[in-house]
PDB file of N, CA and C in Angstrom:
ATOM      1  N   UNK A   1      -6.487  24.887  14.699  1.00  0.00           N
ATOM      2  CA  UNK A   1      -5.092  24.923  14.379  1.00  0.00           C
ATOM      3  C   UNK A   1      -4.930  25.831  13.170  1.00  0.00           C
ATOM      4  N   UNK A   2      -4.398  26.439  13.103  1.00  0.00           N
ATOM      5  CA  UNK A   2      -3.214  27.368  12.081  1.00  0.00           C
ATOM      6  C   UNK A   2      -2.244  27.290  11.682  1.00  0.00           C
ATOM      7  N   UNK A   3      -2.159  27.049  10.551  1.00  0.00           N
ATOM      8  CA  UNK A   3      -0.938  26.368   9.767  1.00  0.00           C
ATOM      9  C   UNK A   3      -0.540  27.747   8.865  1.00  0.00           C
ATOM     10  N   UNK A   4       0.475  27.908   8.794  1.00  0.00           N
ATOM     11  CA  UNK A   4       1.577  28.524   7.688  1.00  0.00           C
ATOM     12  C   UNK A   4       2.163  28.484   6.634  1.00  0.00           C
ATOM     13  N   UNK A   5       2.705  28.527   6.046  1.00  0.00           N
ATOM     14  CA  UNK A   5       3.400  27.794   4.693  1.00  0.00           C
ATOM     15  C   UNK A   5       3.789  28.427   3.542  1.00  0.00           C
ATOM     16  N   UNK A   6       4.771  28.522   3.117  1.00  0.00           N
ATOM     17  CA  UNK A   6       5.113  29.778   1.860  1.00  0.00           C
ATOM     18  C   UNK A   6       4.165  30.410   1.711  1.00  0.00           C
ATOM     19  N   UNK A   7       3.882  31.563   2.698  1.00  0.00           N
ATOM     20  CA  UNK A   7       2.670  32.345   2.092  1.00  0.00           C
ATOM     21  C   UNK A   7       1.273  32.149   2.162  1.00  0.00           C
ATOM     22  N   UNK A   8       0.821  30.709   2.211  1.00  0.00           N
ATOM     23  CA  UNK A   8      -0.524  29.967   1.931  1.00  0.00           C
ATOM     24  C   UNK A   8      -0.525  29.912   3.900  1.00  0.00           C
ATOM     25  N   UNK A   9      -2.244  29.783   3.741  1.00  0.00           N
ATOM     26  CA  UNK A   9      -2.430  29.496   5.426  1.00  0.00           C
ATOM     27  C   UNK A   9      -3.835  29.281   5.409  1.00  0.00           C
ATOM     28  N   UNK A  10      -3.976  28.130   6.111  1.00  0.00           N
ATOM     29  CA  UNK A  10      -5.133  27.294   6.736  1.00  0.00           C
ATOM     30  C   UNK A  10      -5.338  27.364   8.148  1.00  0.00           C
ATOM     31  N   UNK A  11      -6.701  27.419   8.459  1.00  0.00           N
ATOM     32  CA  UNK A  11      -7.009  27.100   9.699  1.00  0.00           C
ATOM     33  C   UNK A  11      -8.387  25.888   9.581  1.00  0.00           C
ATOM     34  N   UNK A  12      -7.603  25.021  10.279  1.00  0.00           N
ATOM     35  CA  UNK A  12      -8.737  24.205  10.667  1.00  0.00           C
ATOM     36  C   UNK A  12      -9.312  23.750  12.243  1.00  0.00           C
ATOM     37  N   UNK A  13      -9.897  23.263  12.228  1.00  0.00           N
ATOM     38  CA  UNK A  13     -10.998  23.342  13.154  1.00  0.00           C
ATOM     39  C   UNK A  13     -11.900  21.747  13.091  1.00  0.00           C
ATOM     40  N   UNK A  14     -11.412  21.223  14.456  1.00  0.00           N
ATOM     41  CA  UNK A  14     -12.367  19.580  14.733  1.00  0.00           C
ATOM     42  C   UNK A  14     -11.521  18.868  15.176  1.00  0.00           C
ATOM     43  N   UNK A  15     -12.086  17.017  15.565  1.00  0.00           N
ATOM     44  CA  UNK A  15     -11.322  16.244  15.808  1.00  0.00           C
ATOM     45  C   UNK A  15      -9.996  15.803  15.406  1.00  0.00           C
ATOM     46  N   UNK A  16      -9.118  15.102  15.590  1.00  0.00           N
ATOM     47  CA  UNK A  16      -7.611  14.919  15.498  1.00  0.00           C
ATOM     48  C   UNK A  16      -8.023  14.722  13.963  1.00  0.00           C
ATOM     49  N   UNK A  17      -8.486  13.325  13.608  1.00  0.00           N
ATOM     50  CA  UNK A  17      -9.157  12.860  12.336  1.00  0.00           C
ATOM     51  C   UNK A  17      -9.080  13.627  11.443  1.00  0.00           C
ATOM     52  N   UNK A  18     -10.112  14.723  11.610  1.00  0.00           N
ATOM     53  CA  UNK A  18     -10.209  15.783  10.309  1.00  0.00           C
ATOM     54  C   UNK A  18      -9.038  16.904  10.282  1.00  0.00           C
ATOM     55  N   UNK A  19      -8.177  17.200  11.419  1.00  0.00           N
ATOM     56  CA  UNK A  19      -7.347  18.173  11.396  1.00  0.00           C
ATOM     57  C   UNK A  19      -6.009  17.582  10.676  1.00  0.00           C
ATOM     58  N   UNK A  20      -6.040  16.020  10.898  1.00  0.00           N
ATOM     59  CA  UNK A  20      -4.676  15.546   9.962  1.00  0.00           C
ATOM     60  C   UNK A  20      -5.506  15.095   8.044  1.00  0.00           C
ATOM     61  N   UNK A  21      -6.413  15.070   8.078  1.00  0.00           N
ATOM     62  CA  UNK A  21      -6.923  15.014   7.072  1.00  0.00           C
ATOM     63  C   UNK A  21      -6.975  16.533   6.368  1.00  0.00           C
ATOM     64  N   UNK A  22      -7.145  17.212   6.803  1.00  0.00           N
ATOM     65  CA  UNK A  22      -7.102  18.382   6.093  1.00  0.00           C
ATOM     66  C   UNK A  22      -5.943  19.317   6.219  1.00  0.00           C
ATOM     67  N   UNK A  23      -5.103  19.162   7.228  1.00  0.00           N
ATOM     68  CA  UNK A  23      -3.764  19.245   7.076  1.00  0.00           C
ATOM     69  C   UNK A  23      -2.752  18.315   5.443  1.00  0.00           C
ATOM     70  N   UNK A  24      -2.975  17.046   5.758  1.00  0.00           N
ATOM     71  CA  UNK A  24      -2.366  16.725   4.242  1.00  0.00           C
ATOM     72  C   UNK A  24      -3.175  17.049   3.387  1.00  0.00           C
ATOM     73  N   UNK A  25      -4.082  17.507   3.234  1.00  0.00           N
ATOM     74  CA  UNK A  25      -4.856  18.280   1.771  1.00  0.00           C
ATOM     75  C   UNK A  25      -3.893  19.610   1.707  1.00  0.00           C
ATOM     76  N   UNK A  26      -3.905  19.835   2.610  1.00  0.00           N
ATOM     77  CA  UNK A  26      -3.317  21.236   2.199  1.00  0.00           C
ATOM     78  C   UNK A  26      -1.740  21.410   1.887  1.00  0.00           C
ATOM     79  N   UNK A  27      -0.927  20.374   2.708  1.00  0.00           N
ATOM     80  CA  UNK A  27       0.604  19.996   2.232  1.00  0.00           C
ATOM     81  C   UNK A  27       0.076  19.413   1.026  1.00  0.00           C
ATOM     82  N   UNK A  28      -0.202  18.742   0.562  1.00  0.00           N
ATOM     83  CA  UNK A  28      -0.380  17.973  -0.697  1.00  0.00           C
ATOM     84  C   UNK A  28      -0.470  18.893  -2.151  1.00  0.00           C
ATOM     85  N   UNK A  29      -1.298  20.302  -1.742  1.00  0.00           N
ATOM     86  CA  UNK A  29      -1.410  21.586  -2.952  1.00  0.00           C
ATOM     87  C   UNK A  29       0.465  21.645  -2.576  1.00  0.00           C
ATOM     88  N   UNK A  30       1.228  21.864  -1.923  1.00  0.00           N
ATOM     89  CA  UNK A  30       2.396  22.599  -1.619  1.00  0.00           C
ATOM     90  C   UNK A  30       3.976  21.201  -2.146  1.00  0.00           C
ATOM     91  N   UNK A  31       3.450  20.235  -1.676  1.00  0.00           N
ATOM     92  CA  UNK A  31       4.027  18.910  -2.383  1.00  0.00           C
ATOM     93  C   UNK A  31       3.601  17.904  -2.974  1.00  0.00           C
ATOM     94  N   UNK A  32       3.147  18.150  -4.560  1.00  0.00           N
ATOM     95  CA  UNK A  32       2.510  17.238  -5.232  1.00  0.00           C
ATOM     96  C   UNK A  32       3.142  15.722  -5.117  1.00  0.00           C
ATOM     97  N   UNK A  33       4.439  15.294  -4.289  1.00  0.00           N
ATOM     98  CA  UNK A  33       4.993  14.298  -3.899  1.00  0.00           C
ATOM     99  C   UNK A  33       3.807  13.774  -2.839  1.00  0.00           C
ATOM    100  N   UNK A  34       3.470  14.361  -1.758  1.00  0.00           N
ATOM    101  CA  UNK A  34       2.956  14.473  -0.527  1.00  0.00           C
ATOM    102  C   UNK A  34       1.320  14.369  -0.906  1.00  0.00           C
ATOM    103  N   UNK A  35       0.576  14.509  -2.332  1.00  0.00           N
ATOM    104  CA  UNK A  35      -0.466  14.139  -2.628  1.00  0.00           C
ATOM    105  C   UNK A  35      -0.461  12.680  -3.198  1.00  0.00           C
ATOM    106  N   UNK A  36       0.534  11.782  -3.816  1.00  0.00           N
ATOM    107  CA  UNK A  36       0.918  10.500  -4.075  1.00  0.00           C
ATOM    108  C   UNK A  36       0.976   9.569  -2.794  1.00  0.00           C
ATOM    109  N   UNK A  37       1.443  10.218  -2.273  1.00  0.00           N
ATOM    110  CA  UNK A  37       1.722   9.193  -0.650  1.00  0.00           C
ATOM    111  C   UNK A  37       0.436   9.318   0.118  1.00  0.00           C
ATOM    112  N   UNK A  38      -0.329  10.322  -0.035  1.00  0.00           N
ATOM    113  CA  UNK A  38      -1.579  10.317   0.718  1.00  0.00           C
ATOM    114  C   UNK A  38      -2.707   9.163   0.025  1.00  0.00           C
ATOM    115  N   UNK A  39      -2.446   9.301  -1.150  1.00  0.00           N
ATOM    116  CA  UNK A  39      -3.368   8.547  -2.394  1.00  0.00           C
ATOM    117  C   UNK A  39      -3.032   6.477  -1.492  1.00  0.00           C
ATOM    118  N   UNK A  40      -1.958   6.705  -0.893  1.00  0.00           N
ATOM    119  CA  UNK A  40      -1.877   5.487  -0.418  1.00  0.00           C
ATOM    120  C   UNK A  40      -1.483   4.771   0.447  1.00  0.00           C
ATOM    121  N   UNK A  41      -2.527   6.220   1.010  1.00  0.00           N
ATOM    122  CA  UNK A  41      -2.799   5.654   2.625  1.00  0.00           C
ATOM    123  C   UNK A  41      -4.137   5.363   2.882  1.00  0.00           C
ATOM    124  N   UNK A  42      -4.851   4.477   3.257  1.00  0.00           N
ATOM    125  CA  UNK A  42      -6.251   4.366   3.911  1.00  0.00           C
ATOM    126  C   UNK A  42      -6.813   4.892   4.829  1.00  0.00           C
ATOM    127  N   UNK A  43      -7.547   5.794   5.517  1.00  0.00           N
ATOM    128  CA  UNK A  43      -8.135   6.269   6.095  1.00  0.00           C
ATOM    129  C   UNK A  43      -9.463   5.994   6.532  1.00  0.00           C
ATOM    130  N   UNK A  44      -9.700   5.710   7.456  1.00  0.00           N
ATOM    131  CA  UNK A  44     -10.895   5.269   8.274  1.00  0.00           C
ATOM    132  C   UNK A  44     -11.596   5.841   9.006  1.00  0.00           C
ATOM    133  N   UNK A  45     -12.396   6.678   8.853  1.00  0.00           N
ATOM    134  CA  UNK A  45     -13.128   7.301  10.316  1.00  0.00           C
ATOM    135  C   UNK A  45     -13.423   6.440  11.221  1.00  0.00           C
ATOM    136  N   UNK A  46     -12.631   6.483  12.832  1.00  0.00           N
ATOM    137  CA  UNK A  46     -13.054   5.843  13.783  1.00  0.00           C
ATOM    138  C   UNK A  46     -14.682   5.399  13.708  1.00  0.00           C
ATOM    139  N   UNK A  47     -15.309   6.219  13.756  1.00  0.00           N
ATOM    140  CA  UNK A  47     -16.628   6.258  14.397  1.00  0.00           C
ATOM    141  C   UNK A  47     -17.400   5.380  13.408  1.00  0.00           C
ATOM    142  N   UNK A  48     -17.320   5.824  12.453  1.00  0.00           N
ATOM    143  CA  UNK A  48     -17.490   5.049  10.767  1.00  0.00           C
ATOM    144  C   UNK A  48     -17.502   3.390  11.170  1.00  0.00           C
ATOM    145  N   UNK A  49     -15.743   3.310  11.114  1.00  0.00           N
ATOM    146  CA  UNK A  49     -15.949   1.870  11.437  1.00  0.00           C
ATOM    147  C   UNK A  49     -16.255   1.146  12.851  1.00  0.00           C
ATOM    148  N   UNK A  50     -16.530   1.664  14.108  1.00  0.00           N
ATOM    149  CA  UNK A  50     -16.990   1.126  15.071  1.00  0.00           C
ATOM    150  C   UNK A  50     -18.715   0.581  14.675  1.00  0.00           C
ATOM    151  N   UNK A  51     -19.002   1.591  13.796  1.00  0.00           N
ATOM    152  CA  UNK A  51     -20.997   1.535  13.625  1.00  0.00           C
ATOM    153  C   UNK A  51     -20.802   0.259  12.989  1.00  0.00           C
ATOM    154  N   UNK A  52     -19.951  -0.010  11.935  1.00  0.00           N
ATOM    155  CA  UNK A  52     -19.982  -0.825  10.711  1.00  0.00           C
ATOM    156  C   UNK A  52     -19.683  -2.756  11.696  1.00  0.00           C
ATOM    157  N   UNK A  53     -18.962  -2.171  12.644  1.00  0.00           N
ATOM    158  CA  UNK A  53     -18.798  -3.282  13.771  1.00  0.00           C
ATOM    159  C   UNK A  53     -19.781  -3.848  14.684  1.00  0.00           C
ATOM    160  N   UNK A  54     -20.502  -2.985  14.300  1.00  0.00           N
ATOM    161  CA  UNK A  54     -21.972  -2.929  14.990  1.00  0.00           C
ATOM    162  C   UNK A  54     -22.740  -4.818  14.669  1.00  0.00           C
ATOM    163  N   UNK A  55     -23.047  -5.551  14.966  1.00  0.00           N
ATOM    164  CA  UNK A  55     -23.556  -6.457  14.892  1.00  0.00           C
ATOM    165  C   UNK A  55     -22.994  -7.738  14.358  1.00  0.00           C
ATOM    166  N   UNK A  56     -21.450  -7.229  13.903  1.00  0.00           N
ATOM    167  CA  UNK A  56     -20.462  -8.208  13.426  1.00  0.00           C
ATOM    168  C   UNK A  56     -19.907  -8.634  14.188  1.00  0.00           C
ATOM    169  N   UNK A  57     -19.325  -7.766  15.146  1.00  0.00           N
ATOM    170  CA  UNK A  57     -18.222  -7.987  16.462  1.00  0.00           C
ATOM    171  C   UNK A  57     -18.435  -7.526  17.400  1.00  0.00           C
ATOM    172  N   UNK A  58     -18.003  -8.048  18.811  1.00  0.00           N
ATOM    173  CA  UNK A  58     -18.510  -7.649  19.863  1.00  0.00           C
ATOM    174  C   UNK A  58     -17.541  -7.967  20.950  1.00  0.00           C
ATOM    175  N   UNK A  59     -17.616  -6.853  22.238  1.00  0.00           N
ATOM    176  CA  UNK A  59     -16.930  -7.339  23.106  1.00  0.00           C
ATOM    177  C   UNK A  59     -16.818  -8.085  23.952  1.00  0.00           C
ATOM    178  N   UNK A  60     -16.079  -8.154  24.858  1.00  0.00           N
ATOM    179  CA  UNK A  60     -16.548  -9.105  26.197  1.00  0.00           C
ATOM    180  C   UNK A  60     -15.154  -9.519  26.607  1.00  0.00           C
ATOM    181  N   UNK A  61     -15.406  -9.855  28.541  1.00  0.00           N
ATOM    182  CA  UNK A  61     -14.061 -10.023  28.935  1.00  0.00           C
ATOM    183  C   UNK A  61     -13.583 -10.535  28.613  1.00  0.00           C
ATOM    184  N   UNK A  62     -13.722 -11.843  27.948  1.00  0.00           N
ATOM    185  CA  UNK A  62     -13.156 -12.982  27.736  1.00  0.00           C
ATOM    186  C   UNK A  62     -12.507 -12.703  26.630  1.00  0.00           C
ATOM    187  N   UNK A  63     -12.483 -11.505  25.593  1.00  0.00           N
ATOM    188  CA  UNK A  63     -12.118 -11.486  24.651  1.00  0.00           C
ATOM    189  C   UNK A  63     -12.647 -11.093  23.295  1.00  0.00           C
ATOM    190  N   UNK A  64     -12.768 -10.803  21.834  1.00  0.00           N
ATOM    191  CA  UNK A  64     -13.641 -10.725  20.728  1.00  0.00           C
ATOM    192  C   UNK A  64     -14.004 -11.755  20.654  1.00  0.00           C
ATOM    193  N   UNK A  65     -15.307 -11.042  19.783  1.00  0.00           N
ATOM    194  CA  UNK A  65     -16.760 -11.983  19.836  1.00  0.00           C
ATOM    195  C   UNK A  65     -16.888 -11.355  17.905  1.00  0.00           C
ATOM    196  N   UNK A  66     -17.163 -12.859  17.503  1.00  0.00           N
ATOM    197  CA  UNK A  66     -17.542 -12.790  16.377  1.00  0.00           C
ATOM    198  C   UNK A  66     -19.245 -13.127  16.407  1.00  0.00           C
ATOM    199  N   UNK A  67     -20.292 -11.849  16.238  1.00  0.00           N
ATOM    200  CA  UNK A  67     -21.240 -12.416  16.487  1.00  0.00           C
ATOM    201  C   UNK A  67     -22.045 -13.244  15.053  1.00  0.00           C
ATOM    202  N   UNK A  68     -21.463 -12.964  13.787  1.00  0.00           N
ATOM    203  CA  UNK A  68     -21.608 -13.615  12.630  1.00  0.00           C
ATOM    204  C   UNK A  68     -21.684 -15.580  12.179  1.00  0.00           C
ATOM    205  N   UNK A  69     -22.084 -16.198  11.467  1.00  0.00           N
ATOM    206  CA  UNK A  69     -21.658 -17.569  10.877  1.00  0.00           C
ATOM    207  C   UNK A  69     -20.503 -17.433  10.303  1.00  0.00           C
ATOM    208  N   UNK A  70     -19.310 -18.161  10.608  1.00  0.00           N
ATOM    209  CA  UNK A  70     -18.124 -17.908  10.315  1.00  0.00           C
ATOM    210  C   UNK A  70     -17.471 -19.448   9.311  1.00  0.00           C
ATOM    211  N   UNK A  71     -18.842 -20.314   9.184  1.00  0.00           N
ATOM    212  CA  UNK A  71     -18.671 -21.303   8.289  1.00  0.00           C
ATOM    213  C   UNK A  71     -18.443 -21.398   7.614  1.00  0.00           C
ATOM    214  N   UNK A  72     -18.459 -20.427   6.468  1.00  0.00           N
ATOM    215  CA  UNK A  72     -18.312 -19.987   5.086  1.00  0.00           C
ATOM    216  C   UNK A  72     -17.154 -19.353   4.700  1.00  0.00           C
ATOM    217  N   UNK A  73     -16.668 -18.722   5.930  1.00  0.00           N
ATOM    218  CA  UNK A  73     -15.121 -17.802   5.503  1.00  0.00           C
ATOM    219  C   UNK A  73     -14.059 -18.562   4.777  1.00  0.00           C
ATOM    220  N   UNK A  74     -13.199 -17.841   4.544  1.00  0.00           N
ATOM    221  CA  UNK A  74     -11.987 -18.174   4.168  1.00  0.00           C
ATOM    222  C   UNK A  74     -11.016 -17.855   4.967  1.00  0.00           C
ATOM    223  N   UNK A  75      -9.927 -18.639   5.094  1.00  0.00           N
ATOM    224  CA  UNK A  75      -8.959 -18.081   6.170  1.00  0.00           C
ATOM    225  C   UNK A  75      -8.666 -16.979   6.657  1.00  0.00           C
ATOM    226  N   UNK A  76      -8.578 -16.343   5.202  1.00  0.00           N
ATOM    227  CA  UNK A  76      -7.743 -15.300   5.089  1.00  0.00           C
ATOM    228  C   UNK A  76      -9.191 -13.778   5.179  1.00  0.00           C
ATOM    229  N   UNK A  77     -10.241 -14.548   5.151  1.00  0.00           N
ATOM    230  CA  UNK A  77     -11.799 -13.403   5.730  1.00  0.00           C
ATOM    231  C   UNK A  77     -11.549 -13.286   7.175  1.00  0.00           C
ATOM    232  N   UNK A  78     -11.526 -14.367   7.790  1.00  0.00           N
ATOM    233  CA  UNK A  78     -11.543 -14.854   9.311  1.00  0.00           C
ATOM    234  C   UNK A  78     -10.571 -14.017  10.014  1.00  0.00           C
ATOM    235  N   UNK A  79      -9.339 -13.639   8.958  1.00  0.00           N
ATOM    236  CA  UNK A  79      -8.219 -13.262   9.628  1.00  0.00           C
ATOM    237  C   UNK A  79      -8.335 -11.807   9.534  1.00  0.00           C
ATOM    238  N   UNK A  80      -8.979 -11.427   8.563  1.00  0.00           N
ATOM    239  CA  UNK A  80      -9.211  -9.527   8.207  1.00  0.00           C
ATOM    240  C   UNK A  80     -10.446  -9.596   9.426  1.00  0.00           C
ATOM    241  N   UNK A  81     -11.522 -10.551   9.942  1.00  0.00           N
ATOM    242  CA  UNK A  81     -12.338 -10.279  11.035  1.00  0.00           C
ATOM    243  C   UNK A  81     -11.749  -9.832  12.291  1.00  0.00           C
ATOM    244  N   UNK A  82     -10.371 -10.845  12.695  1.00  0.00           N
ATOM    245  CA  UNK A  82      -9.562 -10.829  13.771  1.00  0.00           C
ATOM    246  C   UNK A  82      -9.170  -9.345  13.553  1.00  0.00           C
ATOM    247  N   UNK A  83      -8.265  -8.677  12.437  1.00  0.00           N
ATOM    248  CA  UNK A  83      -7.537  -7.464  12.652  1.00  0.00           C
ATOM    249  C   UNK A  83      -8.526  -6.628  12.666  1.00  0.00           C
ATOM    250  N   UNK A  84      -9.743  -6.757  12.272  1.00  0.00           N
ATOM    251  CA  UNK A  84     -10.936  -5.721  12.787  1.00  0.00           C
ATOM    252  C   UNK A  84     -11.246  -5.601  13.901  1.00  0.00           C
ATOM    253  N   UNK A  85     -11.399  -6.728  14.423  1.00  0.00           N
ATOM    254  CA  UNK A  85     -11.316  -6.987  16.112  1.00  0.00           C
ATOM    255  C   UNK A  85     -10.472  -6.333  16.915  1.00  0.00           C
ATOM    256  N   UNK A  86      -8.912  -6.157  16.596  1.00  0.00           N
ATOM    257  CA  UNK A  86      -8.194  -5.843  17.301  1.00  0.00           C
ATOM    258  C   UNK A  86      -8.161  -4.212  17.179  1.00  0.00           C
ATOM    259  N   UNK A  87      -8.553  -3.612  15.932  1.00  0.00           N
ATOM    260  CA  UNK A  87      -8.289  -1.854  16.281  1.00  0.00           C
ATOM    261  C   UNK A  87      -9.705  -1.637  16.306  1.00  0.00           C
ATOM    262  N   UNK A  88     -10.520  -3.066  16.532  1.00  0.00           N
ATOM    263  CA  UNK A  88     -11.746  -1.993  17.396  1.00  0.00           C
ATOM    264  C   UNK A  88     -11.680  -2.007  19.043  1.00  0.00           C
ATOM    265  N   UNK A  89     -10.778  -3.111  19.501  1.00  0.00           N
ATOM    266  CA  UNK A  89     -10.602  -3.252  20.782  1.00  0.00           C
ATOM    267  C   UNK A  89      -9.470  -2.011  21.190  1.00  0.00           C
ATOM    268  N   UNK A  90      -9.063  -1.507  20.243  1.00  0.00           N
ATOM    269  CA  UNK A  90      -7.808  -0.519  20.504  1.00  0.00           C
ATOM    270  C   UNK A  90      -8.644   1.237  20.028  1.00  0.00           C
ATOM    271  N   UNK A  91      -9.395   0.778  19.456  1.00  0.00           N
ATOM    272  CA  UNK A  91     -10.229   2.491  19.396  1.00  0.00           C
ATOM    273  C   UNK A  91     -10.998   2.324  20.673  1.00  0.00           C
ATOM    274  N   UNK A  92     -11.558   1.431  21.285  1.00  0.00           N
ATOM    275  CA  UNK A  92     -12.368   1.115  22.529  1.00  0.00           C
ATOM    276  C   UNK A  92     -11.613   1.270  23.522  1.00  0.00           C
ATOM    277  N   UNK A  93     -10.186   1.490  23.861  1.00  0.00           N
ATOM    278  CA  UNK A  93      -9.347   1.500  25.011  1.00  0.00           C
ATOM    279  C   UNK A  93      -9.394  -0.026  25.558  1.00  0.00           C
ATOM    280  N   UNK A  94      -9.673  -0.914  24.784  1.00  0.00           N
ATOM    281  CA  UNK A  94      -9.602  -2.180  25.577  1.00  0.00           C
ATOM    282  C   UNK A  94      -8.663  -3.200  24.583  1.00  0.00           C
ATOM    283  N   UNK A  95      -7.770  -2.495  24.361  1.00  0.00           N
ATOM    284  CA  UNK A  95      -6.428  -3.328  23.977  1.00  0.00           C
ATOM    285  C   UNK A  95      -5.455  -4.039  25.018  1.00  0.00           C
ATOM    286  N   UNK A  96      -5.319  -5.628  24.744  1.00  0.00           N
ATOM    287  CA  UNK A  96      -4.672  -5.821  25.887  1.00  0.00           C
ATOM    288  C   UNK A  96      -3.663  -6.377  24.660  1.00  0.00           C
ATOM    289  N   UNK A  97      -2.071  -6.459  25.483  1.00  0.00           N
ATOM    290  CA  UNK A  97      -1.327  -6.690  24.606  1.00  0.00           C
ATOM    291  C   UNK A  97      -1.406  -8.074  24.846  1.00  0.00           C
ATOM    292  N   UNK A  98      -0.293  -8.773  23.635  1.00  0.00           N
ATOM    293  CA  UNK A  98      -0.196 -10.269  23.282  1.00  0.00           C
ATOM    294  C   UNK A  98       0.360 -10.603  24.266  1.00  0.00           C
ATOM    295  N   UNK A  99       1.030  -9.798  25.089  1.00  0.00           N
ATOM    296  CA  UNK A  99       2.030 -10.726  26.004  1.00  0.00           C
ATOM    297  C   UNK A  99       1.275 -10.873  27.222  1.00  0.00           C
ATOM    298  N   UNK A 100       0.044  -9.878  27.780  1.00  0.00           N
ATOM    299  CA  UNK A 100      -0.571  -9.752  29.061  1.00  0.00           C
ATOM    300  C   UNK A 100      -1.917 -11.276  28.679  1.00  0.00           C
ATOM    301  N   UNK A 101      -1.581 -11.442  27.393  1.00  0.00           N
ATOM    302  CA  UNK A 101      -2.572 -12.529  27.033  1.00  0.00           C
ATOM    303  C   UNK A 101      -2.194 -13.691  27.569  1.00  0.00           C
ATOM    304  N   UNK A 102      -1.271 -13.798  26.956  1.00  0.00           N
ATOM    305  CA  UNK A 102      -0.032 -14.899  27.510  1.00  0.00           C
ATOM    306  C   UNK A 102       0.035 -15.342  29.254  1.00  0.00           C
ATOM    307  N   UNK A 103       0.143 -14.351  29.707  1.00  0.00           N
ATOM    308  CA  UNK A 103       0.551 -14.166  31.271  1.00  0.00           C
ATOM    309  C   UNK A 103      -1.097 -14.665  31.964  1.00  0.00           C
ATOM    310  N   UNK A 104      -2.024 -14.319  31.313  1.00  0.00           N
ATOM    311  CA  UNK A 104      -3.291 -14.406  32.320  1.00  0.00           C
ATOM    312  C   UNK A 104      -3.894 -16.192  31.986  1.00  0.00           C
TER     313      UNK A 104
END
């Protein structure tokens, strides 16, 4: 991709990931507003966190699989496990929605 911009011009090159990542680096030199708002956003490399899912969570038809001791958590651990669960089931293409949950 080739970008434009008062004068200034980037080309980048790679996955979606790094092309919007280095796209707001480069708006961000052009709107020091647009480097504040990036500062607070989180960013995750897919791939990054699927590895990191690696032996914690797991799939299966029936649903996520916590393969961890979950005795010790705190509600509110248990519950950041679940939303890990769910955008790894959604980077995996195996997002089913709440309502098809419901129905089956």
């Amino acid at each position: 991709m080739t970008v434009r911009h008062n004068g200034a011009e980037t080309k980048v090159i790679g996955n979606p990931e790094n092309v919007v990542r280095e796209l707001v680096i480069f708006f961000s030199k052009a709107y020091p507003a647009l480097d504040l708002a990036s500062k607070l956003v989180l960013s995750v490399d897919s791939v990054e966190f699927l590895q990191s899912c690696a032996g914690v969570l797991a799939f299966s038809p029936e649903g996520l699989v916590i393969l961890k001791d979950t005795a010790t958590l705190k509600d509110r651990e248990l519950t950041m496990l679940h939303v890990a669960g769910a955008r790894m089931f959604f980077l995996m293409g195996k997002r089913r929605t709440i309502q098809s949950r419901l129905t089956n």
